[in-house]
Protein backbone atom coordinates (compact mmCIF):
# COMPACT_ATOMS: atom_id res chain seq x y z
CA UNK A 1 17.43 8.64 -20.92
CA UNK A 2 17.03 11.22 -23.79
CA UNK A 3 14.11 10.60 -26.35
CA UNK A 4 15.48 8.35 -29.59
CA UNK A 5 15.19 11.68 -31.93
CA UNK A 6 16.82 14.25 -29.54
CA UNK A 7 19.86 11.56 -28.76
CA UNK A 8 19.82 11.31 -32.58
CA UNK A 9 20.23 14.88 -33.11
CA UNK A 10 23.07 15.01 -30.23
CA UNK A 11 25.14 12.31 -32.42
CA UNK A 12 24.70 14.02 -35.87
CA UNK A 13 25.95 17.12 -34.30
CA UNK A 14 29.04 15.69 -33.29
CA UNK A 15 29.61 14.17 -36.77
CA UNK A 16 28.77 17.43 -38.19
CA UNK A 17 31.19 20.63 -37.68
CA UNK A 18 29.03 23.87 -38.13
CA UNK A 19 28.97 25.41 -41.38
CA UNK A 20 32.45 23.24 -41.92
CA UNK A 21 34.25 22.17 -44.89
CA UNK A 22 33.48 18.42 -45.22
CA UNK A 23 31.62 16.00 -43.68
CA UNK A 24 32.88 12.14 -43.81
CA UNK A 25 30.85 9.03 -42.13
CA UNK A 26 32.12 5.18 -42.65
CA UNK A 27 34.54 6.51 -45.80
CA UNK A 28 31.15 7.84 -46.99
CA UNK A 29 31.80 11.91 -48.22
CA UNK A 30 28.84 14.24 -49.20
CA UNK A 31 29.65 17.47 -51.09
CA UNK A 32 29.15 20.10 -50.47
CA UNK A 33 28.70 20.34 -47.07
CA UNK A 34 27.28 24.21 -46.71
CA UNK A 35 25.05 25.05 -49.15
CA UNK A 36 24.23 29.06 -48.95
CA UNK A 37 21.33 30.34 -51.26
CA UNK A 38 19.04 33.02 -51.41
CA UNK A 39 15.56 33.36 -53.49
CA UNK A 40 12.19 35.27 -53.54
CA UNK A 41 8.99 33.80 -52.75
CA UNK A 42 7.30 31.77 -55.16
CA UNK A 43 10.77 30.64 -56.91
CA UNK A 44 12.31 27.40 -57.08
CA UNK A 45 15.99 26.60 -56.39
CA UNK A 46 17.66 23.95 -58.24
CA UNK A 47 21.34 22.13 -57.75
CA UNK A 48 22.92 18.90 -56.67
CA UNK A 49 24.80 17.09 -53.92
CA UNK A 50 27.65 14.46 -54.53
CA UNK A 51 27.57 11.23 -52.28
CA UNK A 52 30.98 9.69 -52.78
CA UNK A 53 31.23 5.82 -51.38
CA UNK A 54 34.98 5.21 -50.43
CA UNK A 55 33.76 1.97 -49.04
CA UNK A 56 34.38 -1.56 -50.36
CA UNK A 57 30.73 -2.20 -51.01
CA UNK A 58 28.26 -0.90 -52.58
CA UNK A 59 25.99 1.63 -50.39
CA UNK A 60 22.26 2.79 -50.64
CA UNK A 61 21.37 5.96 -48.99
CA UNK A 62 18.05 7.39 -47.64
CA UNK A 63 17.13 11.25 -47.88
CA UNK A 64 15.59 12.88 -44.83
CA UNK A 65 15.19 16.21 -43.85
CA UNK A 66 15.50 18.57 -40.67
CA UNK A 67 15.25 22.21 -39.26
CA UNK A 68 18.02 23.02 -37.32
CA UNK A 69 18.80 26.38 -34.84
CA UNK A 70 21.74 26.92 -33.03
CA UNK A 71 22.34 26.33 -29.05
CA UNK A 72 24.72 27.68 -26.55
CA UNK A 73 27.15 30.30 -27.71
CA UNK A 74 29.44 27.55 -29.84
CA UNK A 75 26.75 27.76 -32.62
CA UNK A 76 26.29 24.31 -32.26
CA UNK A 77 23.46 23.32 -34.67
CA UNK A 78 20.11 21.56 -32.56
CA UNK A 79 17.33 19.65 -35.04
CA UNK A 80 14.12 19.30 -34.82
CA UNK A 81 12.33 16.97 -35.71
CA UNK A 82 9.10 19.69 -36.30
CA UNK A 83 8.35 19.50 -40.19
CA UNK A 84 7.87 23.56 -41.20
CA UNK A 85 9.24 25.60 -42.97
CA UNK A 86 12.72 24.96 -45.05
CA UNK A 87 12.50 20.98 -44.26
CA UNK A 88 9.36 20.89 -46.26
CA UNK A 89 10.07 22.78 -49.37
CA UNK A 90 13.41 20.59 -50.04
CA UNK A 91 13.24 18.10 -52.10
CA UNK A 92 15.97 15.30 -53.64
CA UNK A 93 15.27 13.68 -56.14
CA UNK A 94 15.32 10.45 -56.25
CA UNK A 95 15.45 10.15 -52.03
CA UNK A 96 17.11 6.59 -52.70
CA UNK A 97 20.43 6.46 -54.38
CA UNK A 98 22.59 3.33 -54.82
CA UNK A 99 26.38 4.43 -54.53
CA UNK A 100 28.67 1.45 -56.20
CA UNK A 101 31.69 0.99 -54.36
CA UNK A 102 34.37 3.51 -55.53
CA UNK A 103 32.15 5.93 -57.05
CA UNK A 104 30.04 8.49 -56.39
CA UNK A 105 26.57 10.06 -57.93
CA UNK A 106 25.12 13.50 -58.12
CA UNK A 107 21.97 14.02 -56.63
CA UNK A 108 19.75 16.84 -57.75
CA UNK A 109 17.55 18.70 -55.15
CA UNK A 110 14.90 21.59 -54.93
CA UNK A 111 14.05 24.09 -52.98
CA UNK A 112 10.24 25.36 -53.47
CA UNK A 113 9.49 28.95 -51.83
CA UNK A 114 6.06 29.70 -50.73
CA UNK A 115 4.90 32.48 -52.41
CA UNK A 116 3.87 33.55 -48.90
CA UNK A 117 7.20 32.70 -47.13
CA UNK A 118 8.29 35.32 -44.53
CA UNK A 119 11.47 37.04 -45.66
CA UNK A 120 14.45 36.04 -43.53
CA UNK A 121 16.68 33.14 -42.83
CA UNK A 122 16.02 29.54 -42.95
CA UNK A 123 17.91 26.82 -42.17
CA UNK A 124 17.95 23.02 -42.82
CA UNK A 125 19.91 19.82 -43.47
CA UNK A 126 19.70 17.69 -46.08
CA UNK A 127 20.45 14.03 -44.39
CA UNK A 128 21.26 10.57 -46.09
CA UNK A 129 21.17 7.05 -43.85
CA UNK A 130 21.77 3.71 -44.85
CA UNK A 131 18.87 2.78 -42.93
CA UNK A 132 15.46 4.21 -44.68
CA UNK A 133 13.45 6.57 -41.81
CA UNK A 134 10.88 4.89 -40.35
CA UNK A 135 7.49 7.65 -39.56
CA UNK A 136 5.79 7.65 -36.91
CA UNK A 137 2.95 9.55 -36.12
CA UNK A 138 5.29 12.62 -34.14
CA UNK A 139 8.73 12.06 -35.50
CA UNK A 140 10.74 10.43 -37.94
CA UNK A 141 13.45 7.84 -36.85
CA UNK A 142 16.43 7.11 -38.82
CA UNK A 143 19.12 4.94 -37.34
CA UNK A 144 22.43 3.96 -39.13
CA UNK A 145 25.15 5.99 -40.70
CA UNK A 146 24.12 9.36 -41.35
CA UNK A 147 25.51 12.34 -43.31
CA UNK A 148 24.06 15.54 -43.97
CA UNK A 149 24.85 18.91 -45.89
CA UNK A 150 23.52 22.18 -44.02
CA UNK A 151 21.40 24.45 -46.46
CA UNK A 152 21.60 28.08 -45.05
CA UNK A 153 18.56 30.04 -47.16
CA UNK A 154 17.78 33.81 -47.49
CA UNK A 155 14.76 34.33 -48.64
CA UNK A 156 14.68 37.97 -50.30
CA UNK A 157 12.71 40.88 -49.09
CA UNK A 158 12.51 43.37 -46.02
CA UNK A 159 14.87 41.89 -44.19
CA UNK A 160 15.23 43.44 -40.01
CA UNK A 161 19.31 43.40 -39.24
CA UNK A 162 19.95 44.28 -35.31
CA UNK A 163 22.55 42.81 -33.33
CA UNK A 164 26.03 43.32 -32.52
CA UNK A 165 29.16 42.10 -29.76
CA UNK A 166 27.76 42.36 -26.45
CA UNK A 167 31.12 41.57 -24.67
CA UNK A 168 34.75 41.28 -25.64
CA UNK A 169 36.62 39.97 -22.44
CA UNK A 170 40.28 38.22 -22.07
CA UNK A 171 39.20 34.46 -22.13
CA UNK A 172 40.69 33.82 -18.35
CA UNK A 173 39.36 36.81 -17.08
CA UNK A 174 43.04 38.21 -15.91
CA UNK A 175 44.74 41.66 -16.52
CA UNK A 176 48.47 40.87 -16.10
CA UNK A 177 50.45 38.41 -18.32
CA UNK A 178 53.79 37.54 -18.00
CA UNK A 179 54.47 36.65 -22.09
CA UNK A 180 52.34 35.89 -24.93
CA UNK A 181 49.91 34.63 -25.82
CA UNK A 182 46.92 36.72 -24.88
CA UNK A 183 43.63 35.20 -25.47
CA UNK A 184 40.42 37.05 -26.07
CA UNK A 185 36.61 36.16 -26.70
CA UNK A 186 33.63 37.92 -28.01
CA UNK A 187 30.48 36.93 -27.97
CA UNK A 188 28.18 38.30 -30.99
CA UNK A 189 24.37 38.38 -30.95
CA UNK A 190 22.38 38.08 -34.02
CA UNK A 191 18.60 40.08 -32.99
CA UNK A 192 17.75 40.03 -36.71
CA UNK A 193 16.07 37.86 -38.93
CA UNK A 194 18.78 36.06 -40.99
CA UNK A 195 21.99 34.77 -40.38
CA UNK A 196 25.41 37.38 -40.32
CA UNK A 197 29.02 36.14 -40.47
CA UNK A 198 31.05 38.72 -38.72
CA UNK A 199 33.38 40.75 -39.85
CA UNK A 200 36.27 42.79 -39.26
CA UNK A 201 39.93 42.63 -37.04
CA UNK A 202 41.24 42.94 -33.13
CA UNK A 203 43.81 45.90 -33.69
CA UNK A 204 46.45 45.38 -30.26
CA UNK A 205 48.37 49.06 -30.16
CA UNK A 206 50.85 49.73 -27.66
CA UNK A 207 51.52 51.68 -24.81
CA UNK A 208 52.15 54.84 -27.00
CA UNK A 209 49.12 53.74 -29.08
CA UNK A 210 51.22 52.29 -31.74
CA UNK A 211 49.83 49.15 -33.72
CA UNK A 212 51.32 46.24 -32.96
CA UNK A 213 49.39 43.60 -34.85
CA UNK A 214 45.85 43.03 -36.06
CA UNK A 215 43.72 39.91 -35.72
CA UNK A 216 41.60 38.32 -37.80
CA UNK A 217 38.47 38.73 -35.72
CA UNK A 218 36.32 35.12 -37.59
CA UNK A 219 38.87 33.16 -38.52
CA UNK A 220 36.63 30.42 -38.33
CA UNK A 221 34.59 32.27 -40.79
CA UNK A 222 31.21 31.62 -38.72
CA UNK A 223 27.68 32.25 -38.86
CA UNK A 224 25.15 33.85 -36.41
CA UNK A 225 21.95 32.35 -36.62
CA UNK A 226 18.86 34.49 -36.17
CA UNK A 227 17.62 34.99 -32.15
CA UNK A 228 21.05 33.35 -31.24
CA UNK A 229 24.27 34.31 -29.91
CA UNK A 230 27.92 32.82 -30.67
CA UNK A 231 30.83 33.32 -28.80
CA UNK A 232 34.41 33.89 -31.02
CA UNK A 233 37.68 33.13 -29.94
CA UNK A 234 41.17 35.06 -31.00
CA UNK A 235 44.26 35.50 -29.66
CA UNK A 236 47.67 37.43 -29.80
CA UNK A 237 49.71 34.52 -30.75
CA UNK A 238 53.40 34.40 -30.75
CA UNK A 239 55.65 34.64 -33.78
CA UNK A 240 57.66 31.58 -32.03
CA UNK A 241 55.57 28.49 -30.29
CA UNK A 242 58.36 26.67 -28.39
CA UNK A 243 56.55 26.31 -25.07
CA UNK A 244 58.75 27.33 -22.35
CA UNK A 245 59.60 24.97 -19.22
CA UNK A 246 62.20 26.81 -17.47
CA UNK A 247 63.33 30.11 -16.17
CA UNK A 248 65.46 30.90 -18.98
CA UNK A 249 63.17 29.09 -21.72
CA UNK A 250 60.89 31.47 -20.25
CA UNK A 251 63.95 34.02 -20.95
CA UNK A 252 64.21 33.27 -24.32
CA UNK A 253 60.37 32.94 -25.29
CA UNK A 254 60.07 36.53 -24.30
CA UNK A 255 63.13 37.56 -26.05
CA UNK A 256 61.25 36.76 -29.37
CA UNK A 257 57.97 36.97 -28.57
CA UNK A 258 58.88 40.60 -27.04
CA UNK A 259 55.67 42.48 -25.25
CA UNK A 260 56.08 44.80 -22.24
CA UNK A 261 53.57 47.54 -21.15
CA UNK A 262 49.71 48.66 -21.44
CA UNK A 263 47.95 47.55 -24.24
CA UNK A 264 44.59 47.87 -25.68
CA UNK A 265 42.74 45.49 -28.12
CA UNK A 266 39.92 47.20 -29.93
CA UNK A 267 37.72 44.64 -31.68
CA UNK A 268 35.96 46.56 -34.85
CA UNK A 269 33.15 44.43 -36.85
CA UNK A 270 30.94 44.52 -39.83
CA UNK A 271 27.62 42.85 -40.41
CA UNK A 272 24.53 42.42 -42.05
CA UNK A 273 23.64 43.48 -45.97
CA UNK A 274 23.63 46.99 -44.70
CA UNK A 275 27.02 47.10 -43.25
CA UNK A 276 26.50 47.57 -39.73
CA UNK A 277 29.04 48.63 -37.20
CA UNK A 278 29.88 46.92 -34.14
CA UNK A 279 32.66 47.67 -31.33
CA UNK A 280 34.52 46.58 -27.94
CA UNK A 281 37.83 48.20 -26.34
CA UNK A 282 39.50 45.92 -23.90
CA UNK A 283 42.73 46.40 -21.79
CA UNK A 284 45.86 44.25 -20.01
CA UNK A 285 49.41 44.95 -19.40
CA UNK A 286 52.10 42.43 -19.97
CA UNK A 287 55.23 42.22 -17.56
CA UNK A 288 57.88 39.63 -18.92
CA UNK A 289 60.00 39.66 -15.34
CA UNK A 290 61.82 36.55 -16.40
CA UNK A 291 63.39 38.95 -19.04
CA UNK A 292 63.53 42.21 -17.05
CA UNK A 293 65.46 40.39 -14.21
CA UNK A 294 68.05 39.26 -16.46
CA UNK A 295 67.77 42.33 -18.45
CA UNK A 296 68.59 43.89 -15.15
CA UNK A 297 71.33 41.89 -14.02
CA UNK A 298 73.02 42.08 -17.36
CA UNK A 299 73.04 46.34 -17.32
CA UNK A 300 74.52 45.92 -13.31
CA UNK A 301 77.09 43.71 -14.68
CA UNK A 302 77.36 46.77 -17.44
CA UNK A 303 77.54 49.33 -15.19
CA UNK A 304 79.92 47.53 -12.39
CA UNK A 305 82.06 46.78 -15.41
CA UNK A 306 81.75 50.45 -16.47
CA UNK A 307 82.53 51.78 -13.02
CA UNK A 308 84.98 49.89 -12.46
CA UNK A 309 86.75 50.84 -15.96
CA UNK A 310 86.16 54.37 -15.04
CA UNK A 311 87.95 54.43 -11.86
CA UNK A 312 90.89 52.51 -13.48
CA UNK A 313 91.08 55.02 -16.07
CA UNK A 314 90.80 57.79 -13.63
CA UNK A 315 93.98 55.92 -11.23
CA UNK A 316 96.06 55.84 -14.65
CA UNK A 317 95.09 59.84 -15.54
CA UNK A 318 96.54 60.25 -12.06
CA UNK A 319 99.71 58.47 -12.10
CA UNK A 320 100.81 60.05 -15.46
CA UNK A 321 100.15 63.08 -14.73
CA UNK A 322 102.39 63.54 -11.41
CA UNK A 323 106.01 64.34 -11.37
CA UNK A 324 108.36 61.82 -11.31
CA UNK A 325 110.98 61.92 -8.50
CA UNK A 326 114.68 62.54 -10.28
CA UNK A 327 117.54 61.75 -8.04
CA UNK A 328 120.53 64.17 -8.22
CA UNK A 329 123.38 62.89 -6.07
């Protein structure tokens, strides 16, 4: 049975999508849901959050905060329940807000820098429950409906950048494909001291080293915490998605989704304030033989047809060109 504050932490990261968009719980929205700022030491941050009640009845929310790091290589955010650093220095004011039904309130908040904080990344979310955390003397329990906005902070200064992809493989590990799609993943490893967001584009060139396409390399437009690794996914898609079922669905799919031959994918990124560089070749060869066998059959039907045209010519060229017998009696 996990601890009460880990399995806490386990839910809210389900109800939370990394660095996402929007966050909704029980028709309850908070906005934003990233907030990305940077300061020096000693300074204090000011803005606001949004709580929006969708809900029938009015709702009163608790503030709460929490460190958070990432784990595994899906950048899924872990928190702590540890209070140091970033979870300490923010502050909403007030911590208890009534939300009528229907409406929503801004919140402000602060964010206090130690004039001795260590230059770097710093990361934190800024929770609201129904239910008011209760302290004990290790950890704070909240239980109830619980939203949260992620606060991402840079704190200015001498910042260490060092990372980059440390592999770039074809997600099932194979070398031949029969059609597209080809699916690739890269993992990228942060060794600095602040978050990076990737940059940059897969570039897929053909057998004669012409460019076929270029992909968008963070589509997902993620972050790489600090002492963590993420993996990315990307893919050479197809222009047309009809899955095929059959042999000559297959046919067709590779008509218009046409690949054939060796083919390299060279992933080229960009990080960090100082624009570091970053990049991984990789290699497969697609063979559509659903298409090449009827390809095939069609230019023996061609050439039969051809032949046989040719000889039938040739029998005609013949016959009018030999005398023709003239009877004199």
């Amino acid at each position: 049975m996990l601890p009460p504050r880990i399995f806490s932490s386990f839910l809210v990261a389900f109800c939370i999508a990394f660095f996402g968009m929007g966050v909704h719980a029980h028709a309850t929205t908070i906005s934003p849901a990233r907030i990305e700022v940077a300061g020096d030491p000693g300074t204090v941050l000011k803005g606001t959050v949004t709580l929006i009640n969708d809900q029938a009845n009015t709702q009163t929310f608790y503030a709460s905060y929490e460190n958070f790091s990432a784990q595994g290589d899906n950048g899924t955010p872990v928190f702590s329940a540890e209070k140091k650093g970033l979870d300490t220095w923010i502050l909403a004011t007030p911590d208890q807000v009534t939300v009528p039904a229907g409406k929503s309130v801004e919140v402000p908040y602060t964010i206090t820098i130690p004039s001795n904080a260590v230059p770097g990344g710093y990361f934190a979310a800024l929770f609201w429950s129904t239910v008011p955390p209760v302290t004990l003397p290790t950890q704070q329990l909240s239980i109830g409906a619980k939203i949260g906005s992620l606060v991402l902070l840079r704190v200015n200064g001498d910042i260490a950048e060092s990372g980059g992809a440390t592999s770039f493989e074809r997600s099932d590990h194979g070398f031949f494909y029969t059609e597209l799609p080809v699916a690739m993943n890269y993992i990228f490893q942060n060794s600095g001291a602040d978050r990076v967001m990737p940059k940059g584009a897969v570039t897929i060139r053909n057998t004669f080293f012409i460019k076929s396409t270029s992909i968008n390399a963070n589509a997902s437009i993620g972050n790489v915490l600090p002492k963590s690794a993420r993996q990315f996914s990307v893919a050479w898609a197809p222009t047309h998605n009809d899955q095929p079922a059959g042999f000559f669905q297959h046919v067709a799919y590779q008509w218009h989704n046409f690949a054939f031959g060796l083919y390299s994918a060279h992933l080229s990124l960009a990080y960090g304030m100082q624009g570091m560089q970053s990049t991984k070749t990789l290699w497969f060869f697609i063979l559509p033989w659903q298409l090449l066998i009827c390809v095939a059959m069609v230019l023996a039907a061609l050439y039969a047809i051809g032949k046989l045209l040719i000889v039938r010519y040739n029998q005609y060229i013949i016959r009018s060109t030999q005398p023709r017998n003239v009877d004199h009696s």
